[in-house]
Every structure is written in structure tokens, then in C-alpha cells.
C-alpha atoms as a PDB file:
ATOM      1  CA  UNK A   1      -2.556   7.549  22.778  1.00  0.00           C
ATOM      2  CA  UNK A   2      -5.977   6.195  22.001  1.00  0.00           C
ATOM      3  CA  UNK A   3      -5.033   4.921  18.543  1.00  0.00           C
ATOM      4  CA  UNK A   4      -1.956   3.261  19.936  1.00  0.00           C
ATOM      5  CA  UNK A   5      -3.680   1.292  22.555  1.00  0.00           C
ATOM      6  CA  UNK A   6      -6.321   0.363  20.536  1.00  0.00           C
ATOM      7  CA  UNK A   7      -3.745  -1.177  18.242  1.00  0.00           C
ATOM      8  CA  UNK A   8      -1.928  -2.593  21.413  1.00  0.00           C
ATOM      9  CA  UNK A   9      -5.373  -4.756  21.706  1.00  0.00           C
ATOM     10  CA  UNK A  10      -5.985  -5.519  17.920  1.00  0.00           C
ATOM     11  CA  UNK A  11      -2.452  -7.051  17.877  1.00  0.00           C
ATOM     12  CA  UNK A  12      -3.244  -9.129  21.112  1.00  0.00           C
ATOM     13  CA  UNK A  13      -7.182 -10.293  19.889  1.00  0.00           C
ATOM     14  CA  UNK A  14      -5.747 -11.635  17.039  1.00  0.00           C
ATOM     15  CA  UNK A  15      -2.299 -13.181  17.968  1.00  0.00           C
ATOM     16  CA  UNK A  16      -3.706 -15.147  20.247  1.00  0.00           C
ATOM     17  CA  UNK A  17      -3.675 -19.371  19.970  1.00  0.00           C
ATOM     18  CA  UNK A  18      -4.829 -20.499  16.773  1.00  0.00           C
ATOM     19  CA  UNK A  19      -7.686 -22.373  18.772  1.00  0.00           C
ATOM     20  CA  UNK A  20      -9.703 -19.340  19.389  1.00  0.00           C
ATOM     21  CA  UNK A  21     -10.765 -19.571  15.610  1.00  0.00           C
ATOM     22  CA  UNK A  22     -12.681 -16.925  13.566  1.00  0.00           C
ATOM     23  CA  UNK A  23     -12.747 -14.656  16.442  1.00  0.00           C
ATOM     24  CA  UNK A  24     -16.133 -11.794  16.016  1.00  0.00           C
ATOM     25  CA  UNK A  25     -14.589  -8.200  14.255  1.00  0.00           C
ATOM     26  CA  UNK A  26     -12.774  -6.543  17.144  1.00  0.00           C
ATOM     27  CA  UNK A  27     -15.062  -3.620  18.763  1.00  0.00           C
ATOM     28  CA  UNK A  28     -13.537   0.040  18.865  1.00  0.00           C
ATOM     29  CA  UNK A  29     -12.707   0.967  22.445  1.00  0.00           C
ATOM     30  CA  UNK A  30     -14.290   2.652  24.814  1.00  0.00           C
ATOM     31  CA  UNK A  31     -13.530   6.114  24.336  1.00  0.00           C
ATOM     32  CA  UNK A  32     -12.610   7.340  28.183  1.00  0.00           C
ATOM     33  CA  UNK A  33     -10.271   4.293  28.023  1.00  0.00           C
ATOM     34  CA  UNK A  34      -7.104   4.345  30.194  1.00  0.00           C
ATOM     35  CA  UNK A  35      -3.988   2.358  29.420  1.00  0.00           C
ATOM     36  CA  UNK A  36      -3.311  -0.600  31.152  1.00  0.00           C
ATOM     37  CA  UNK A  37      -0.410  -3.101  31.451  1.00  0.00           C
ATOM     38  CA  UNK A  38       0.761  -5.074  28.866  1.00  0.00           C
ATOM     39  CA  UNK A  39      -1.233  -8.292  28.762  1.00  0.00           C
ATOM     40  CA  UNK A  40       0.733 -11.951  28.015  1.00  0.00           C
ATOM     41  CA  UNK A  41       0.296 -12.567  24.366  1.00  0.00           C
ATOM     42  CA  UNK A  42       0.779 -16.309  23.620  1.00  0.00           C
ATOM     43  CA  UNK A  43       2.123 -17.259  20.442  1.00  0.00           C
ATOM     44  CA  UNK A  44       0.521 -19.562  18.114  1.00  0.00           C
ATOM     45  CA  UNK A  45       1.901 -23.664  18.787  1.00  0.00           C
ATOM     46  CA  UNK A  46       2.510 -23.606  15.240  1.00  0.00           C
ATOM     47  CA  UNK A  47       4.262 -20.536  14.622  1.00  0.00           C
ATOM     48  CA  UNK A  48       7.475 -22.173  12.723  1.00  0.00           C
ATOM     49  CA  UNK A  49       8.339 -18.403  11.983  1.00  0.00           C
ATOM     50  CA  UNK A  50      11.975 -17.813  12.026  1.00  0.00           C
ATOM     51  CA  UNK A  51      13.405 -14.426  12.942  1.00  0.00           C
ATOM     52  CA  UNK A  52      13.094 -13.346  16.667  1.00  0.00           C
ATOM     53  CA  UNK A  53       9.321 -12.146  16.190  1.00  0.00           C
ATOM     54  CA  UNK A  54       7.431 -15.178  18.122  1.00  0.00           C
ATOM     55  CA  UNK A  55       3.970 -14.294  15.896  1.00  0.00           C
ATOM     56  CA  UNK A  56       3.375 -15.574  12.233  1.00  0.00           C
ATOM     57  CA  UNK A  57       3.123 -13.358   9.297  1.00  0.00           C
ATOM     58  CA  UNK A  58      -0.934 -14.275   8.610  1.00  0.00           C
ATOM     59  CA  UNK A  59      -1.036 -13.446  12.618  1.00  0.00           C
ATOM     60  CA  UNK A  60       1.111  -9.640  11.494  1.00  0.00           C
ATOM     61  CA  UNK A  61      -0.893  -9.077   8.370  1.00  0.00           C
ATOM     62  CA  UNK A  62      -4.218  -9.813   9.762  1.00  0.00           C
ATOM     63  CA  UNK A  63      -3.741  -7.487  12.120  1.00  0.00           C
ATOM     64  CA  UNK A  64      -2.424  -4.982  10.059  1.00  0.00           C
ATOM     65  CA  UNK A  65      -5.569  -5.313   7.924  1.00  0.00           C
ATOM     66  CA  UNK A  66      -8.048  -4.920  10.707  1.00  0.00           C
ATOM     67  CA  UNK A  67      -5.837  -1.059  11.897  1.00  0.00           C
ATOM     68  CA  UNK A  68      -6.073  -0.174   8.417  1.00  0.00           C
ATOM     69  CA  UNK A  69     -10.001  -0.382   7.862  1.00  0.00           C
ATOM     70  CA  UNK A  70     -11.187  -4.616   8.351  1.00  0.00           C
ATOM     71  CA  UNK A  71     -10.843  -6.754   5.387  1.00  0.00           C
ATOM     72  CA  UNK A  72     -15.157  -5.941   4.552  1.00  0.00           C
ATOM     73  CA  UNK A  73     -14.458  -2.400   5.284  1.00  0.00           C
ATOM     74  CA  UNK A  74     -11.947  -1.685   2.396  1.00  0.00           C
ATOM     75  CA  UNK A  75     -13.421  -3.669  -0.126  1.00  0.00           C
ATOM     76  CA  UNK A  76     -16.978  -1.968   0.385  1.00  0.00           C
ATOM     77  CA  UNK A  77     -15.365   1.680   1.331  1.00  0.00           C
ATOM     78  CA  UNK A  78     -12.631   1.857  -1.502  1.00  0.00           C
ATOM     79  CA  UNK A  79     -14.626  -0.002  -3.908  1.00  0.00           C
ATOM     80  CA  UNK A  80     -13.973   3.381  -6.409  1.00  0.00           C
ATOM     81  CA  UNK A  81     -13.067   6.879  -5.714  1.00  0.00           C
ATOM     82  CA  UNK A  82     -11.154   9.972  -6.875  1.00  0.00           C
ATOM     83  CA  UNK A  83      -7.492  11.074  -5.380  1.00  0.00           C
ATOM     84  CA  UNK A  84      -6.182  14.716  -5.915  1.00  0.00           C
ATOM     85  CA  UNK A  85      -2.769  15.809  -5.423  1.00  0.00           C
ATOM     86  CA  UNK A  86       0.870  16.972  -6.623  1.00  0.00           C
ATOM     87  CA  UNK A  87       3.528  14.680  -8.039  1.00  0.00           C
ATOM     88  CA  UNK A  88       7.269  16.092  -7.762  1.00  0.00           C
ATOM     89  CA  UNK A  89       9.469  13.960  -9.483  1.00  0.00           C
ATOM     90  CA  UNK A  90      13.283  14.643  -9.035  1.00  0.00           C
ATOM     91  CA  UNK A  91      15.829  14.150 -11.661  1.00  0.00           C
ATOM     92  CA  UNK A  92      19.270  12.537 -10.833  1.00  0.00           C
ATOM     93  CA  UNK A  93      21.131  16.393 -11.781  1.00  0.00           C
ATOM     94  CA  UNK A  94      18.418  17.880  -9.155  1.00  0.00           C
ATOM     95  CA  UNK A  95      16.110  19.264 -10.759  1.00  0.00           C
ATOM     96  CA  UNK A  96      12.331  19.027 -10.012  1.00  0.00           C
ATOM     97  CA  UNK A  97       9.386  18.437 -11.876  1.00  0.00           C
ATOM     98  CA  UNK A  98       5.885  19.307 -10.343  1.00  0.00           C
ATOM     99  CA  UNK A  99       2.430  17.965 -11.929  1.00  0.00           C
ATOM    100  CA  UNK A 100      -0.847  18.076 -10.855  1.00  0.00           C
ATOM    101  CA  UNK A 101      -2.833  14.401 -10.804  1.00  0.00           C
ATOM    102  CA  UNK A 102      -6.167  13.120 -10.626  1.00  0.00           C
ATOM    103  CA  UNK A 103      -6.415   9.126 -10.051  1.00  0.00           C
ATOM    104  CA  UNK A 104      -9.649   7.558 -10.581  1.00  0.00           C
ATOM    105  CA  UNK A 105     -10.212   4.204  -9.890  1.00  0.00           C
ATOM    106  CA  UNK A 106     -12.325   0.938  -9.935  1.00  0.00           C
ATOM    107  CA  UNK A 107     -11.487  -1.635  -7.691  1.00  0.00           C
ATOM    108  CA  UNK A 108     -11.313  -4.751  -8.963  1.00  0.00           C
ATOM    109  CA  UNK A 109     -10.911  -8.457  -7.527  1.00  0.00           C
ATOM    110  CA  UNK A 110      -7.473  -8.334  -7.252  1.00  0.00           C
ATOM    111  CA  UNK A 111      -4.436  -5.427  -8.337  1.00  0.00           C
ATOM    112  CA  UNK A 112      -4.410  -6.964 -12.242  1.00  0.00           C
ATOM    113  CA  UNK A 113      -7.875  -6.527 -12.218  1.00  0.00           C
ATOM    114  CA  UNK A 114      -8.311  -3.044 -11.190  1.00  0.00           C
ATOM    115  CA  UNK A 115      -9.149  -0.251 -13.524  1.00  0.00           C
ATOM    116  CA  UNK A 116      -6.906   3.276 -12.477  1.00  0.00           C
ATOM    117  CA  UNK A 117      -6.793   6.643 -14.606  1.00  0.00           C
ATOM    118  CA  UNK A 118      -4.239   8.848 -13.503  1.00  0.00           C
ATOM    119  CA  UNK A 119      -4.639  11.936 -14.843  1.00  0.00           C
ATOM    120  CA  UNK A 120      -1.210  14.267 -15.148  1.00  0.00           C
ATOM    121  CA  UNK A 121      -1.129  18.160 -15.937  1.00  0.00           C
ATOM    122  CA  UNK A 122       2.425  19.751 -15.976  1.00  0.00           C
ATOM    123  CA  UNK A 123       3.202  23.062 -17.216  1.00  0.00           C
ATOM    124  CA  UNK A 124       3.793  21.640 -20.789  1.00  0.00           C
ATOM    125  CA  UNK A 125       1.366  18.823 -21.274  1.00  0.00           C
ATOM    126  CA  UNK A 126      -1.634  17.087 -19.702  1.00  0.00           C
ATOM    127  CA  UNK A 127      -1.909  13.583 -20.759  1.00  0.00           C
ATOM    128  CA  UNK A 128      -3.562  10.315 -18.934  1.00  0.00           C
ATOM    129  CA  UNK A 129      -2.452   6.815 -18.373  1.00  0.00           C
ATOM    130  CA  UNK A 130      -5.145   3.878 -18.157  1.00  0.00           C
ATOM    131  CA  UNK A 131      -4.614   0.628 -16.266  1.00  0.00           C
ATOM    132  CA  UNK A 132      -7.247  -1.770 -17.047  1.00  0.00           C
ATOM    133  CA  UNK A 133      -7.834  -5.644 -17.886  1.00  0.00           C
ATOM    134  CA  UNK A 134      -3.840  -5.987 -16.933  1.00  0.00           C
ATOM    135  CA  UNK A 135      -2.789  -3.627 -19.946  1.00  0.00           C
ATOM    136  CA  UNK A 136      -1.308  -0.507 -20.171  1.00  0.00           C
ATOM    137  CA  UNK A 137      -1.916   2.738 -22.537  1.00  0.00           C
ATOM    138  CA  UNK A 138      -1.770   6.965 -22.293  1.00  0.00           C
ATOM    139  CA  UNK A 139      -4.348   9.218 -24.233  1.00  0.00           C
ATOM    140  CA  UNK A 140      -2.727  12.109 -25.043  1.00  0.00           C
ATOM    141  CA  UNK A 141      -5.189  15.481 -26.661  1.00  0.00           C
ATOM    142  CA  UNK A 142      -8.142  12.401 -27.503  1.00  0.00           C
ATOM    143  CA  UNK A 143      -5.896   9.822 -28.949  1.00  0.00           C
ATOM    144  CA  UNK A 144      -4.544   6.993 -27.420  1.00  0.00           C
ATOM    145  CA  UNK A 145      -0.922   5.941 -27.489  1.00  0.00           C
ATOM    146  CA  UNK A 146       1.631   3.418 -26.050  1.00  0.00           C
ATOM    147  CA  UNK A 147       3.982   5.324 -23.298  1.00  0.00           C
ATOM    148  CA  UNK A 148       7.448   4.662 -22.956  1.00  0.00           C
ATOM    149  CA  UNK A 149       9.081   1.088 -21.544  1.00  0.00           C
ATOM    150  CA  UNK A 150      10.548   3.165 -18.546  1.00  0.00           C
ATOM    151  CA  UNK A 151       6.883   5.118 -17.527  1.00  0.00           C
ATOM    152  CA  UNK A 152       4.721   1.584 -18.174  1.00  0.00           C
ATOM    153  CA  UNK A 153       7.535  -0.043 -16.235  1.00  0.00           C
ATOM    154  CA  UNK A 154       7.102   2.294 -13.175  1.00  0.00           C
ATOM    155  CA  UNK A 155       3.735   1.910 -13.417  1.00  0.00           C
ATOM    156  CA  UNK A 156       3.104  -1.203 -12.907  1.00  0.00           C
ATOM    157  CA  UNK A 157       5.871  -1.346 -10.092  1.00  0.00           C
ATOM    158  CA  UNK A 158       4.276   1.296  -8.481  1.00  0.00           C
ATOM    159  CA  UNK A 159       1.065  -0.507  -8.773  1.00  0.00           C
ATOM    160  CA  UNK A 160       2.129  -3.625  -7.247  1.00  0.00           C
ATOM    161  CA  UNK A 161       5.124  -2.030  -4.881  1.00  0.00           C
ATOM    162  CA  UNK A 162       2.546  -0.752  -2.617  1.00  0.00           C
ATOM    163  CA  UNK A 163       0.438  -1.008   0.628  1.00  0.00           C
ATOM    164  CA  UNK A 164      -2.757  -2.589  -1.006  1.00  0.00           C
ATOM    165  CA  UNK A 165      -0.376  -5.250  -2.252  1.00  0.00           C
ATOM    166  CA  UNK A 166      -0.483  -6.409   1.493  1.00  0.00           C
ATOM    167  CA  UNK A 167      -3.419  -5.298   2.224  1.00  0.00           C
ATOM    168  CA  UNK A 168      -4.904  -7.727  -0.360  1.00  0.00           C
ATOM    169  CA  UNK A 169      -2.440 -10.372  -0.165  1.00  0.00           C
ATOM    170  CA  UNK A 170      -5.232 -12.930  -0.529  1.00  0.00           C
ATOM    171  CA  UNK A 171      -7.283 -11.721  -3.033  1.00  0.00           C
ATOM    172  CA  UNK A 172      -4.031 -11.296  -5.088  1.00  0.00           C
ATOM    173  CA  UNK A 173      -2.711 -15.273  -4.064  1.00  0.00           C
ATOM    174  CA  UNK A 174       0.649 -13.795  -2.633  1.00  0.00           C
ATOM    175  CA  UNK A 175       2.282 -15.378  -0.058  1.00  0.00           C
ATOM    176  CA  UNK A 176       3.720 -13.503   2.938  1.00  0.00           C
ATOM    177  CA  UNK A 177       6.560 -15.080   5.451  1.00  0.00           C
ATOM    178  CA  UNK A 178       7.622 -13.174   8.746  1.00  0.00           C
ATOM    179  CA  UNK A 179      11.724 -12.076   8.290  1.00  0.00           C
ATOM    180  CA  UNK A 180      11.965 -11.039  11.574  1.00  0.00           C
ATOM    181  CA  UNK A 181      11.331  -8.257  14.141  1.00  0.00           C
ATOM    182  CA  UNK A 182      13.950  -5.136  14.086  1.00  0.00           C
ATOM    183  CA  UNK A 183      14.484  -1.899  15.610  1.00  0.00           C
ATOM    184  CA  UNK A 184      15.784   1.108  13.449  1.00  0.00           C
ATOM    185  CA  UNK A 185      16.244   4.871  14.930  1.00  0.00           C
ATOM    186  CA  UNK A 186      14.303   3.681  18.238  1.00  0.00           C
ATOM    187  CA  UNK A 187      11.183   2.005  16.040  1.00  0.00           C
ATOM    188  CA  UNK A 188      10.202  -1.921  16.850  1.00  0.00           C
ATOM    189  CA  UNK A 189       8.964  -2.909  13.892  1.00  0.00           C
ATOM    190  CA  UNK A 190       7.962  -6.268  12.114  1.00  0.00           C
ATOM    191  CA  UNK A 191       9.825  -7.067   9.029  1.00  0.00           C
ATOM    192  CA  UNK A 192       7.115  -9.432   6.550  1.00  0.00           C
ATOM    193  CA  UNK A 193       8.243 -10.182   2.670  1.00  0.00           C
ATOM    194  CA  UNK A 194       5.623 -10.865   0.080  1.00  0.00           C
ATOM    195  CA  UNK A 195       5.862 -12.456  -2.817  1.00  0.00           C
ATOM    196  CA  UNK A 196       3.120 -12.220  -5.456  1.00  0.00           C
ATOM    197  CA  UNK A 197       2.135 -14.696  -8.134  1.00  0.00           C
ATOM    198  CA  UNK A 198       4.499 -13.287 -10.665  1.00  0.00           C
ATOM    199  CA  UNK A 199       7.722 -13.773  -8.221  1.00  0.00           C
ATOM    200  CA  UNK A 200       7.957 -10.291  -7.395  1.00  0.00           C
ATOM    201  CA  UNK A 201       9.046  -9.376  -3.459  1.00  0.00           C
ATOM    202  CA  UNK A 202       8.321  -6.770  -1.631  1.00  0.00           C
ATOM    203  CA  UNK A 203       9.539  -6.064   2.309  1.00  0.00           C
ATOM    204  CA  UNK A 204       7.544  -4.325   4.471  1.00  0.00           C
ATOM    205  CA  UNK A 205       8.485  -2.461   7.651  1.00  0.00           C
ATOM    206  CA  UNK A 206       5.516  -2.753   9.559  1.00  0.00           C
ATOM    207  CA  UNK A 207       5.603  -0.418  13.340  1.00  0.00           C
ATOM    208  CA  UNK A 208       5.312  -2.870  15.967  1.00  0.00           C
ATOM    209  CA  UNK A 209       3.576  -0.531  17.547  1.00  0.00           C
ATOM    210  CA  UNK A 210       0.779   1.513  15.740  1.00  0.00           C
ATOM    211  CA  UNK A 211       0.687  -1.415  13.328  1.00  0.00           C
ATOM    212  CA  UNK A 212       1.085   1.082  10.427  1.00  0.00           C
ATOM    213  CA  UNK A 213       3.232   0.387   7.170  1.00  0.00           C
ATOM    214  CA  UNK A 214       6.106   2.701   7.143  1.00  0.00           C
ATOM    215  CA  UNK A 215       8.217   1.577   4.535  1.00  0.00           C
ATOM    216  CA  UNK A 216       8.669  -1.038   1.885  1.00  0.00           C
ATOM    217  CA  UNK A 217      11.623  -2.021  -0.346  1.00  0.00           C
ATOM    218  CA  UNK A 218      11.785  -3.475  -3.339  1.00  0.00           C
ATOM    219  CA  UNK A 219      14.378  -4.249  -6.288  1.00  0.00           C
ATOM    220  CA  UNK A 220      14.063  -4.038 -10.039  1.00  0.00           C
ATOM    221  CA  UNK A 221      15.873  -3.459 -12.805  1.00  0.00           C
ATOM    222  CA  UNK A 222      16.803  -5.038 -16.604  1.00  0.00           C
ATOM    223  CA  UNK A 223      17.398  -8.374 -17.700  1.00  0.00           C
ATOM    224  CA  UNK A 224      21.702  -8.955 -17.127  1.00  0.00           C
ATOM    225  CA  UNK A 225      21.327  -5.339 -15.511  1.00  0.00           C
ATOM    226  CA  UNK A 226      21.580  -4.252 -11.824  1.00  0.00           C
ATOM    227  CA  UNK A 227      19.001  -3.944 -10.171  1.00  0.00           C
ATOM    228  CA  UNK A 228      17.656  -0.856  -8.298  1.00  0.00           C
ATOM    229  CA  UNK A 229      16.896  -0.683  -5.263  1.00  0.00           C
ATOM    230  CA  UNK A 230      13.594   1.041  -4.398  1.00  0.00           C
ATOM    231  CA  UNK A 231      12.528   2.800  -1.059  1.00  0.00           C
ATOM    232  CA  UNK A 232       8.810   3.517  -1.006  1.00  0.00           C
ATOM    233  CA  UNK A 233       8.061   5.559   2.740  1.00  0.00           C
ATOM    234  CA  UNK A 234       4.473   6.566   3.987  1.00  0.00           C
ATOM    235  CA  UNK A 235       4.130   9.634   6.146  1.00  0.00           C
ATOM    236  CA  UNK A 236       1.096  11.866   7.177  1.00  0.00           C
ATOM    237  CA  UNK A 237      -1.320   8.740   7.766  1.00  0.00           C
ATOM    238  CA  UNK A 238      -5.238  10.099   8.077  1.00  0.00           C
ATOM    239  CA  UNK A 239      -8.185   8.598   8.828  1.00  0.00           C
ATOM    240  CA  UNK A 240     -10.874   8.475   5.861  1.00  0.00           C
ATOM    241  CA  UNK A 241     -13.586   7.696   5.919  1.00  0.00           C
ATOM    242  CA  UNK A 242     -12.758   4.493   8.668  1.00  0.00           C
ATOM    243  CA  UNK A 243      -9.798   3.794   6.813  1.00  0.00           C
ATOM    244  CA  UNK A 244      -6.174   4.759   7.075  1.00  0.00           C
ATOM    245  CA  UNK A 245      -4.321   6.454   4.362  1.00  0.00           C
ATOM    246  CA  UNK A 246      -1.141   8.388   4.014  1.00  0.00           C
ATOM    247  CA  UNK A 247      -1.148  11.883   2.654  1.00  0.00           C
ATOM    248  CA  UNK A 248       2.681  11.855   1.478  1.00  0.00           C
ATOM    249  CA  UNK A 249       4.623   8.897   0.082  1.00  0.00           C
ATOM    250  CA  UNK A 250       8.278   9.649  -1.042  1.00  0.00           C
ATOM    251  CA  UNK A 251      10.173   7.156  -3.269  1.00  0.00           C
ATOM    252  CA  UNK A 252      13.943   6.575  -3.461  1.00  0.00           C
ATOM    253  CA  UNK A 253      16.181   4.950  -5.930  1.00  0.00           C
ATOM    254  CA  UNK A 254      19.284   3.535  -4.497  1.00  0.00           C
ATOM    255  CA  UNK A 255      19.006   6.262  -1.607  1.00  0.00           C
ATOM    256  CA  UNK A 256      18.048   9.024  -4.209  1.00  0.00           C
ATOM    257  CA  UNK A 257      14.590  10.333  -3.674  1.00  0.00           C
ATOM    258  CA  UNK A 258      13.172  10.185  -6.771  1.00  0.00           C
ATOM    259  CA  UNK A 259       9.531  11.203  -6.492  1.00  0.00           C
ATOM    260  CA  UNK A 260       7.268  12.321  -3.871  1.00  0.00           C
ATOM    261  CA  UNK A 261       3.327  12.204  -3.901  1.00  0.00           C
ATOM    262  CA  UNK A 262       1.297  14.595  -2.215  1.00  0.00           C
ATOM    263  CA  UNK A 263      -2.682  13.574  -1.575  1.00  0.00           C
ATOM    264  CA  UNK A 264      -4.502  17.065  -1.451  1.00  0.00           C
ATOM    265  CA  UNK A 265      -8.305  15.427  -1.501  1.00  0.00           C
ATOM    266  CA  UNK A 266      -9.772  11.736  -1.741  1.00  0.00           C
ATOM    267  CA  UNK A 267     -13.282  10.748  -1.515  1.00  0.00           C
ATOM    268  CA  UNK A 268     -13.948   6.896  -1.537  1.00  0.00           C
ATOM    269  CA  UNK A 269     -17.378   6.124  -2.728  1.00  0.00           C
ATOM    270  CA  UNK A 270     -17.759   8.133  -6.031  1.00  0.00           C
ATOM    271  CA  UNK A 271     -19.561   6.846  -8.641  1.00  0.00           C
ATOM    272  CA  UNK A 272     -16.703   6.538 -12.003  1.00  0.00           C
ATOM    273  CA  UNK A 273     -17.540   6.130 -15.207  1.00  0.00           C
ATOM    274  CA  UNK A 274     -16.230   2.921 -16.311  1.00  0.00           C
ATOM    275  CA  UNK A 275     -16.056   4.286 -19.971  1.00  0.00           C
ATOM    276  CA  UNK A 276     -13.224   6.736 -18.869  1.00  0.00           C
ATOM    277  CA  UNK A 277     -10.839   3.567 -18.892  1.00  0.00           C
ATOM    278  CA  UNK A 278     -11.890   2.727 -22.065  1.00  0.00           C
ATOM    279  CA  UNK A 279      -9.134   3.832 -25.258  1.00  0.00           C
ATOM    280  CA  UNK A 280     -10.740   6.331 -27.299  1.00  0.00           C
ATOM    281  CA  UNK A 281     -11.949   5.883 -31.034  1.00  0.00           C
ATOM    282  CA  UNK A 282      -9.620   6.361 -33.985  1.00  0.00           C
END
């Protein structure tokens, strides 16, 4: 109840008139406080948002940024860490492959400039793939090789498919625009699109209510192909360490659940290495 009233009064400090500019980072509540009724919100003049949500997407985002950790927060919080968990990935005959991971990462100024190491350990192989300076590669028993069109492909999807791609919509020079506002199995949500530098759209289903990204959707596929339709949906959201992350993400293709990612530990904060994203010697 707390949480949700607290976001009740981030989305009202900020979706107020555009005149109350640069308003001071919202306080957290007191914590004895009791709900009260809905205050007016009054849309921005300017708002030339179509859809039947009366608040702009900046005005959405925003807010979803400040639930989520403040804009100073995340950058200085998840500047690096390590993430520990299980990957299941399902094949389209049904059956299941588990692996072990362990991501470590360098956060960078935007997504192509971040450095990630995902570690994988299944019951036949351990191997790593590397994300840094915008290229791809896997190290496999100390030597480096390229990985397959289809695994660098969902990489980099996966990569910029995601919350942080909203979360850091400016520091990656996306634009966002408000679709509309929509209710699915009793949910209000907002609906916002994104489109990133390199023309690549994402929707996210934002709850009108906790403020939280649910779900996002997304379509890829070949050149003269069709596309795929993606489902990415984030459940078991926990605090860490003042931010808000979810502990199980599950990812459909065309309404197949395809994968499903499982965060056992994460620690923001850790000193890494940066010569562990690095290709090794010949």
C-alpha cells in the first residue's frame, strides 16, 4: 500500500504544468502515511499527446525513472555489478535447456557503450559472450571466437529490447511518444513506444498504477522475412539497493515462451575488472 501511494504522488509531482520547472527530487513519504483522496492532476497546456492518456510521454517516463531509482541514483548505484542466476531456454518441440549465468557489467554512457560478460555453464559446455565498444565475440576454453548470427542477433536484441532502454532513453538519444492509456485483465496501464537511434521500436506497458514496466513488445526478424513478434514480461520486482529490479523475466516468440531468466543474487557496486571484456591472446 505504501509503495503504491507513494507512486500515486510521484506521478502527480511530476505531471503537473510544465511551469513548475525543474521541480527538487521528490522526498520518500512519511512512513505512518495514510491514503488520501485522489488529488486533481492537471495536464500539461502542451500535451499534443494523442491516445486517451491526457499526460505526455517525457511526463510517463520521467516518472517512471524517479519509481525505479532517480535518474543520479542508477547511474551512480548500477555503475557495475555482478548478476547470478538460471537461464531456461525452451525449444519450439518442448524441450528445456537450463544454464547457469554470471553477467558482469560496466556501465557505460549509453547501451552501445556498455561493457557486459555473460558467463554461461550448461551441462555440456561453459563458454562466455563479451559485449564491448558495440562489438560482439564468445571465448570458449581461453580462445576467442565469433558466435553464431542467431545468438549475436539475440543478443543485441536482448540488449536493447529491455527496461534500461527506457530507463536511459536520453543518454541513448531515443525518442519516446505516448500511444495511449489501456486496460488489459483489470490493469490501467500507459502504453509509450520508443524508438532508438538505429530505428528500432519497442512498446512498453507501463502500470498506471505502481508505475512499474510490465511488459514490452517488440518485432524482428530477416531481411524479406516475417518478422517475430517478441513478448519480454517482468515479474518478481525487488528493491536493491534503492532501485527496482525484477527477479524473473520470461520471453515469448509469437506467443511461445521461449526463455525465462531467473536472478538468484545481484550486487551493484562491485569493482570489475575491465580486462575480463577484453578478447584473449592468440
Amino acid at each position: 500500500m505504501l509503495r503504491s501511494t507513494f507512486a500515486l504522488i510521484v506521478l502527480c509531482a511530476l505531471l503537473l504544468p510544465v511551469a513548475a520547472q525543474d521541480p527538487k527530487p521528490a522526498q520518500q513519504p512519511p512512513a505512518k502515511e495514510t491514503p488520501a483522496k485522489e488529488p486533481k492532476i492537471t495536464p500539461s497546456k502542451d500535451n499534443k499527446s494523442n491516445g486517451d492518456t491526457k499526460y505526455t510521454a517525457e511526463q510517463i517516463v520521467e516518472s517512471v525513472i524517479l519509481m525505479y531509482g532517480t535518474r543520479p541514483g542508477l547511474d551512480h548505484i548500477r555503475r557495475n555489478g555482478i548478476e547470478r542466476g538460471k537461464i531456461t531456454r525452451y525449444t519450439s518441440d518442448g524441450n528445456a535447456e537450463e544454464a547457469n549465468y554470471e553477467r558482469r557489467f560496466i556501465r557505460g554512457e549509453n547501451l552501445d557503450k556498455d561493457k557486459i560478460r555473460l558467463d554461461q555453464k550448461l551441462s555440456t559446455v561453459e563458454y562466455s559472450l563479451i559485449f564491448g565498444e558495440g562489438k560482439l565475440f564468445g571465448v570458449i576454453n581461453g580462445a576467442a571466437f565469433t558466435p553464431k548470427q542467431d545468438a549475436m542477433a539475440s543478443f543485441i536484441s536482448q540488449h536493447h529490447h529491455s527496461i534500461d532502454s527506457l530507463l536511459r532513453y536520453k543518454e541513448c538519444g531515443s525518442t519516446i511518444t505516448v500511444v495511449g492509456k489501456d486496460q488489459q485483465k483489470g490493469l490501467d496501464l500507459f502504453v509509450v513506444d520508443l524508438t532508438d537511434k538505429d530505428q528500432r521500436k519497442t512498446r512498453f506497458y507501463i502500470s498506471a498504477r505502481s508505475l512499474r514496466i510490465l511488459w514490452l513488445e517488440y518485432e524482428e526478424g530477416i531481411p524479406g522475412g516475417t518478422p517475430v513478434k517478441y513478448t519480454k514480461k517482468f515479474l518478481d520486482y525487488r528493491p536493491v539497493q534503492q532501485t527496482l529490479v525484477p527477479y524473473r523475466t520470461l520471453l515469448y516468440e509469437d506467443g511461445r515462451e521461449a526463455q525465462e531468466v531467473r536472478v538468484l543474487t545481484i550486487t551493484y557496486g562491485i569493482k570489475v575488472n575491465d580486462a575480463i571484456f577484453k578478447a584473449p591472446e592468440a
